[in-house]
Protein backbone atom coordinates (compact mmCIF):
# COMPACT_ATOMS: atom_id res chain seq x y z
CA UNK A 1 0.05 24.91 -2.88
CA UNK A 2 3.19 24.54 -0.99
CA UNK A 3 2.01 21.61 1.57
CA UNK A 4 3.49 18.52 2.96
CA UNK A 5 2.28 16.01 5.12
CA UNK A 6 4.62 14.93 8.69
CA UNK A 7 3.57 11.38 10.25
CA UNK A 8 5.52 10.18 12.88
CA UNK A 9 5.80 7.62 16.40
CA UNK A 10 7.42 7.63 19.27
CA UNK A 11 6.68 6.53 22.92
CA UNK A 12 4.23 8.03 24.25
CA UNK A 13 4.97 11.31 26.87
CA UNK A 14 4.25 14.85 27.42
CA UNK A 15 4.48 17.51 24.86
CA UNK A 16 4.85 15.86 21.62
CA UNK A 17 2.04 17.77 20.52
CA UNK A 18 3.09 21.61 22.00
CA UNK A 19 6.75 20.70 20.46
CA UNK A 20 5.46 19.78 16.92
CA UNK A 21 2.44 22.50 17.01
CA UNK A 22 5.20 24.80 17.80
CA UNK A 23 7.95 24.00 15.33
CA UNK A 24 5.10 24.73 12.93
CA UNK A 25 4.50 27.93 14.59
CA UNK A 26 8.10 28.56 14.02
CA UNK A 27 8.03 27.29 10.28
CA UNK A 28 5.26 29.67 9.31
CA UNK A 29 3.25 26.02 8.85
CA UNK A 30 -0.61 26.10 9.17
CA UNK A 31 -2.23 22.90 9.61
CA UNK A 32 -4.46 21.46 7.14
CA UNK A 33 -5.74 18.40 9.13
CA UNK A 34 -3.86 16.64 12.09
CA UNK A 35 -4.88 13.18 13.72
CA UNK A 36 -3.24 11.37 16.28
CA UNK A 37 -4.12 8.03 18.51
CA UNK A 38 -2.29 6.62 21.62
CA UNK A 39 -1.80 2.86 21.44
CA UNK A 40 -2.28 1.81 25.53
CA UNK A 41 -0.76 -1.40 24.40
CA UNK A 42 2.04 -0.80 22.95
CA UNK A 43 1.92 2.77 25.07
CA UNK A 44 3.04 4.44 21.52
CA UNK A 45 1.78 8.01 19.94
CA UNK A 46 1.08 8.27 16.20
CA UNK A 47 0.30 11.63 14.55
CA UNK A 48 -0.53 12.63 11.21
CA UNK A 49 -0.25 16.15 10.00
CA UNK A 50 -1.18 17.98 7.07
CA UNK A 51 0.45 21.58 6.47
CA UNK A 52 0.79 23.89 4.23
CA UNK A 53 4.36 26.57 3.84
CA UNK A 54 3.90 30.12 2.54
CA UNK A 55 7.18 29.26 0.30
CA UNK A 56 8.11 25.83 -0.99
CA UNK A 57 10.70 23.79 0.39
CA UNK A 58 12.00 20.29 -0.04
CA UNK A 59 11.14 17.43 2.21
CA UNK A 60 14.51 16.90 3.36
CA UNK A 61 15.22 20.52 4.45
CA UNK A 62 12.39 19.86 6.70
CA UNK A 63 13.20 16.82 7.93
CA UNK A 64 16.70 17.95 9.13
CA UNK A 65 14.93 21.25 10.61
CA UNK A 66 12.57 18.79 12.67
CA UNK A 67 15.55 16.78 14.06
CA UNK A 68 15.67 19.08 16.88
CA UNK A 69 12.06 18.03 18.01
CA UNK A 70 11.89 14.35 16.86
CA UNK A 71 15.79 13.81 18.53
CA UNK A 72 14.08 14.54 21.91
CA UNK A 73 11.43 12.62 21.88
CA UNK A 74 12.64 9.71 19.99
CA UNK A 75 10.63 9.88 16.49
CA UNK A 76 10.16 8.02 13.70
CA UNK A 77 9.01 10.40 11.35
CA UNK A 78 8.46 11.06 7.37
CA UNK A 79 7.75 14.29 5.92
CA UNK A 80 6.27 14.50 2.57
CA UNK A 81 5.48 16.55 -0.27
CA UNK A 82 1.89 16.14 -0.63
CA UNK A 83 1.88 17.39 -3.92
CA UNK A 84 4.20 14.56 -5.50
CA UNK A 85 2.43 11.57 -7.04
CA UNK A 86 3.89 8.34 -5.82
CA UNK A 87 5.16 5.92 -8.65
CA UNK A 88 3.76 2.57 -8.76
CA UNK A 89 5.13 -0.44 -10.59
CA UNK A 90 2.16 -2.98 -10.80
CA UNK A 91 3.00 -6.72 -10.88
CA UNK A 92 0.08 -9.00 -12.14
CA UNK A 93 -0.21 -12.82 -13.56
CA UNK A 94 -3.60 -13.71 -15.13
CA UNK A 95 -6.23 -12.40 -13.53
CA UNK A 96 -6.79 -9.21 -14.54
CA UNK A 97 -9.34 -7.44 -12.52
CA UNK A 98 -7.45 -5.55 -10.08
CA UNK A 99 -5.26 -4.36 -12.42
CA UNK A 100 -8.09 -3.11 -14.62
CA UNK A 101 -9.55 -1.22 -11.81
CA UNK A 102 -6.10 0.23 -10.85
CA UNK A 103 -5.97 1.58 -14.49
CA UNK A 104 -9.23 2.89 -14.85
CA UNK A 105 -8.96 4.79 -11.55
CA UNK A 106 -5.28 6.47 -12.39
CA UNK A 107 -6.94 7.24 -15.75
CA UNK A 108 -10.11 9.00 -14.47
CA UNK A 109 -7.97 11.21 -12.17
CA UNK A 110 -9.84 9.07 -9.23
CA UNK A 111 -6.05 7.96 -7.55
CA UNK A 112 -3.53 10.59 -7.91
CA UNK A 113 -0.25 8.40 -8.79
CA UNK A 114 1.65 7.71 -11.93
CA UNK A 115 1.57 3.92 -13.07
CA UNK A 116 5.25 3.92 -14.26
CA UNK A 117 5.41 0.37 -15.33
CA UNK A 118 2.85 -3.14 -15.52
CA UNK A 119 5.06 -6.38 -14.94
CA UNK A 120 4.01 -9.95 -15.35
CA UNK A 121 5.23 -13.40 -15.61
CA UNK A 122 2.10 -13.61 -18.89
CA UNK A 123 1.08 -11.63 -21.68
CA UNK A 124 -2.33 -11.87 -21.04
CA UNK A 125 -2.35 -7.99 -20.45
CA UNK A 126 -0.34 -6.52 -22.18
CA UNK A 127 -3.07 -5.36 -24.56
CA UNK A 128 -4.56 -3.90 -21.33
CA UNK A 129 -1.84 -1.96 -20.34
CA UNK A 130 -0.88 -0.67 -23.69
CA UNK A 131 -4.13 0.73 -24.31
CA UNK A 132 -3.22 2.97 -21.00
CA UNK A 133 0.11 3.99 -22.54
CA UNK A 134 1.77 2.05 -19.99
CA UNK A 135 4.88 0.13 -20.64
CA UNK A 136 4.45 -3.57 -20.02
CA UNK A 137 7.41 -6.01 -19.44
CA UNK A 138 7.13 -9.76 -19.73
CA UNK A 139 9.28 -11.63 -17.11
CA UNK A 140 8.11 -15.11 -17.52
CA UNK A 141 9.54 -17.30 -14.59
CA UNK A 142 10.34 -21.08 -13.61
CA UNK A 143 11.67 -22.69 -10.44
CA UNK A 144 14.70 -22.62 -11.84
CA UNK A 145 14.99 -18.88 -13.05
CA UNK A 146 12.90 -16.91 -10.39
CA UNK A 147 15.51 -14.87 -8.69
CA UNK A 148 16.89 -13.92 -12.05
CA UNK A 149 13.27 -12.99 -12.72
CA UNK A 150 13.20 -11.26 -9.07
CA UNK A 151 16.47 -9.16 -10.38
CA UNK A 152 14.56 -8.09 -13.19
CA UNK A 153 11.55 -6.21 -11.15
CA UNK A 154 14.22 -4.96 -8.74
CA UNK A 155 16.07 -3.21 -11.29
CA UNK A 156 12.87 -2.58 -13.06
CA UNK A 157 11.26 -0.57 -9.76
CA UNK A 158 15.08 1.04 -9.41
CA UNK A 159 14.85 2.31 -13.04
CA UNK A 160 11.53 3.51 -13.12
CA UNK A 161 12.07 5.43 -9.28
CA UNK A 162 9.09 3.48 -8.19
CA UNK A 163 7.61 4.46 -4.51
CA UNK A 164 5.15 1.73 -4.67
CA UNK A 165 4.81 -2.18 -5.96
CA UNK A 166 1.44 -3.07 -6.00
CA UNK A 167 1.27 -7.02 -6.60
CA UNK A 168 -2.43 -7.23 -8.44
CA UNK A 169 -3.72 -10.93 -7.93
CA UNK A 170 0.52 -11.86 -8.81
CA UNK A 171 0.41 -14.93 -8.33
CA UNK A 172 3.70 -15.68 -7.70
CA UNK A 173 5.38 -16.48 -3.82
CA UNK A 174 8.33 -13.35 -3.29
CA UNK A 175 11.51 -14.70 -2.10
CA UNK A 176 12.84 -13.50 0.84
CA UNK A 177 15.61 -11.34 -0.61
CA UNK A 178 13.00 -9.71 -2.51
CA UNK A 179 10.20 -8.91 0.35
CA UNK A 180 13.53 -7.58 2.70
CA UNK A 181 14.61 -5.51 -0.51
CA UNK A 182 10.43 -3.99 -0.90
CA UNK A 183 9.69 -3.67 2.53
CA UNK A 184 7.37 -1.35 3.86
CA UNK A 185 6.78 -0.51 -0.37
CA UNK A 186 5.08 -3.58 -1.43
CA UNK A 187 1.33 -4.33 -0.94
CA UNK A 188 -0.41 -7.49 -2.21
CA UNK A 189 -4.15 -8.13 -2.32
CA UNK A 190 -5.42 -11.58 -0.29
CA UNK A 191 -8.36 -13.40 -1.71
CA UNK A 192 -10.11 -13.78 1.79
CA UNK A 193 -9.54 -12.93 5.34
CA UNK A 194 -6.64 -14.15 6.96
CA UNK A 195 -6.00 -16.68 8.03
CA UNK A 196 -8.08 -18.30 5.35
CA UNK A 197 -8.74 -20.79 2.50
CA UNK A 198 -5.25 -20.77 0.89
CA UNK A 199 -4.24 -22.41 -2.31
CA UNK A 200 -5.92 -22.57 -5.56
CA UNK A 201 -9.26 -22.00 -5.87
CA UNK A 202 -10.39 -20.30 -2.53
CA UNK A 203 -13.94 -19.54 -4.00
CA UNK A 204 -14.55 -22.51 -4.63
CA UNK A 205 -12.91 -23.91 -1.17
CA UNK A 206 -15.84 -21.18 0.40
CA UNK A 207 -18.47 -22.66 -1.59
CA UNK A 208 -17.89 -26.08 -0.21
CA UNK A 209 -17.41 -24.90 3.34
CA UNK A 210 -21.10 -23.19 3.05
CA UNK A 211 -19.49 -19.73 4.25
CA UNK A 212 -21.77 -17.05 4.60
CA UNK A 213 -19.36 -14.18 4.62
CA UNK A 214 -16.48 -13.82 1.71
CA UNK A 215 -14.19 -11.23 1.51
CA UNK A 216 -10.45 -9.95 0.65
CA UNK A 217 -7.74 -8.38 2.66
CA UNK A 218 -5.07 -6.04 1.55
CA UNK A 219 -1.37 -6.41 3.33
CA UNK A 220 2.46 -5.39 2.99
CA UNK A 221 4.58 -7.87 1.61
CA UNK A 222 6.59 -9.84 4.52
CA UNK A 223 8.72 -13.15 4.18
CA UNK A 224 6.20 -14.74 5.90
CA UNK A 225 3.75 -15.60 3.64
CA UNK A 226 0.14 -13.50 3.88
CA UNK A 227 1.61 -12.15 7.35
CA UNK A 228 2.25 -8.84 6.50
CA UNK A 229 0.66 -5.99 8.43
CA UNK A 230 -3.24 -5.55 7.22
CA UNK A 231 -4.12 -2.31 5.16
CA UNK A 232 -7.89 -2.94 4.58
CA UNK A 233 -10.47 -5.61 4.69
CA UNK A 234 -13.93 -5.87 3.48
CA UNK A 235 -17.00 -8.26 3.34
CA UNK A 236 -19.94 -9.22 1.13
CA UNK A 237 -22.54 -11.47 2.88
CA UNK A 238 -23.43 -14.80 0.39
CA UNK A 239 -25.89 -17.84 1.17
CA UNK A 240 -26.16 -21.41 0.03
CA UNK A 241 -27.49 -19.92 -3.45
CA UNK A 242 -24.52 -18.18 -4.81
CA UNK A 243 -22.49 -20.85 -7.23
CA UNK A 244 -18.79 -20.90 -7.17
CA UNK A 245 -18.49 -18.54 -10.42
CA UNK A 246 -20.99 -15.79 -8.46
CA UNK A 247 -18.24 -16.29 -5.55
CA UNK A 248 -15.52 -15.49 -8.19
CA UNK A 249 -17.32 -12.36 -9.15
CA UNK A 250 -18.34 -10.95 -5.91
CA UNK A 251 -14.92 -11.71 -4.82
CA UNK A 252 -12.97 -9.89 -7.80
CA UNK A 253 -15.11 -6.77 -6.61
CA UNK A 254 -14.13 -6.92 -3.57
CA UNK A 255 -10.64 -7.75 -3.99
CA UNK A 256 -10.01 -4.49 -6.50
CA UNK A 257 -11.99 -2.01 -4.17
CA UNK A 258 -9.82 -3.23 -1.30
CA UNK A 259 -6.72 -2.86 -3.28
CA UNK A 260 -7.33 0.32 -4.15
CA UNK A 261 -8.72 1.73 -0.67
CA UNK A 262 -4.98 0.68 0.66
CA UNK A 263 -2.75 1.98 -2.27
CA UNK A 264 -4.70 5.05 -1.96
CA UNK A 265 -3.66 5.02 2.26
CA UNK A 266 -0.27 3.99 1.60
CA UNK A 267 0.19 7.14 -1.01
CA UNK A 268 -1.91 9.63 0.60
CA UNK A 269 0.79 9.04 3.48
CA UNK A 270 -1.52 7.31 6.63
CA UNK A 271 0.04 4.37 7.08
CA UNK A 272 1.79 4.30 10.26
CA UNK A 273 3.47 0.96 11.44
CA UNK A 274 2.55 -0.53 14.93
CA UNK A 275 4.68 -3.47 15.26
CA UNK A 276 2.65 -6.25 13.45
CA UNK A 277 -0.48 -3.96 13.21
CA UNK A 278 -1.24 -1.09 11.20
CA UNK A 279 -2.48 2.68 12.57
CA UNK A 280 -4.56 4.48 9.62
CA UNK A 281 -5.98 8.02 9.45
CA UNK A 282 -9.00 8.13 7.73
């Protein structure tokens, strides 16, 4: 199937949707599915739309044959081919269950992208990843070695043509060089709401508080730390019964199902930047 998938923004005005309806008329394009949302705020139009070609074509030779629509109305626009599976590299420290989730979801065919590569500053999974046939590289770090360290997953993601860097409970603060050099391609998972109970041990930070909600939120990577734009969030409801370790487990589900939701939004192309907030078509 020759289809590809155009998502763009521009301030908001009339015809954007007769002018990109009719380039596809033009195109031979029929639409698959097409959303679209006007932010009164920001007084912004987003559009997502999925299309289909009667003969195959590259992304590019569409984007420069749409430069006569999105040059008039001041777009920032991406076309895609749907069909291409987005390359991820996956960064992880010790904690392994979002990366075991990841995994098993590629694996089963439930997340159509290719895992190119598993990084870590341990070894603790290496086993893990092998067992996937994914190569697994070892960049162990210290103060005084971290933007060598950095280098290496830059020219790691560079080598491997990676789309994506998924940072999967890494526990490890990106420098600003590196979150300028990933931007908009990074996404790390948060182990509550944020704001929230930073630090180590955040479960166990809840627990004392008496919280009745915990949850996780998934982000892109900024230089300011847990700032990023918000992908997904989610909740599970607890009460002064649950211990600290039945925190830790609730909160690992969580975590790895909100990963996952916002790789799979980020790939399937329905992310669309708002400033510091995030439009996404379901």
């Amino acid at each position: 199937m020759n289809d590809y998938i155009l998502t763009l923004s521009c301030p908001d005005r009339i015809g954007i949707v007769h002018s990109v309806s009719g380039w596809l008329l033009n195109s031979h394009g029929n639409i698959i599915d097409s959303q679209q949302f006007r932010d009164a705020a920001s007084e912004r139009f987003f559009l997502r739309v999925h299309f289909s070609l009667p003969i195959a074509t590259t992304a590019e030779a569409l984007l420069e044959s749409f430069q006569s629509v999105s040059s008039r109305f001041d777009m920032d626009v991406q076309i895609h081919d749907a069909q291409r599976k987005a390359r991820l590299l996956l960064l992880v420290s010790r904690q392994g269950h979002c990366l075991n989730d990841l995994l098993f979801r590629v694996h089963s065919g439930q997340l159509p992208v290719t895992i190119a590569a598993v990084a870590s500053n341990h070894k603790d999974h290496e086993v893990l990843a092998q067992s996937y046939g994914i190569p697994f590289h070892h960049y162990p770090v210290t103060k005084e070695t971290k933007a060598a360290q950095e280098a290496q997953i830059l020219d790691l993601a560079k080598r491997e043509n990676v789309d994506l860097v998924v940072l999967a409970r890494y526990m490890q603060v990106l420098s600003e060089d590196m979150c300028n050099a990933l931007a908009g391609r990074a996404i790390n998972i948060h182990h509550s709401f944020l704001p929230g109970f930073k630090g180590a041990k955040p479960y166990h930070q809840a627990h004392a508080r008496g919280v009745k909600i915990i949850g996780a939120t998934a982000h892109y990577v900024t230089a300011d730390l847990d700032e990023g734009p918000i992908i997904a969030q989610d909740i599970e409801h607890v009460d002064h019964s649950f211990s600290p370790d039945e925190l830790v487990r609730i909160g690992s589900d969580i975590e790895s199902k909100v990963l996952a939701r916002a790789v799979r939004f980020h790939v399937e192309h329905r992310i669309l930047l708002n400033g510091d907030r995030t439009v996404i078509f379901r």
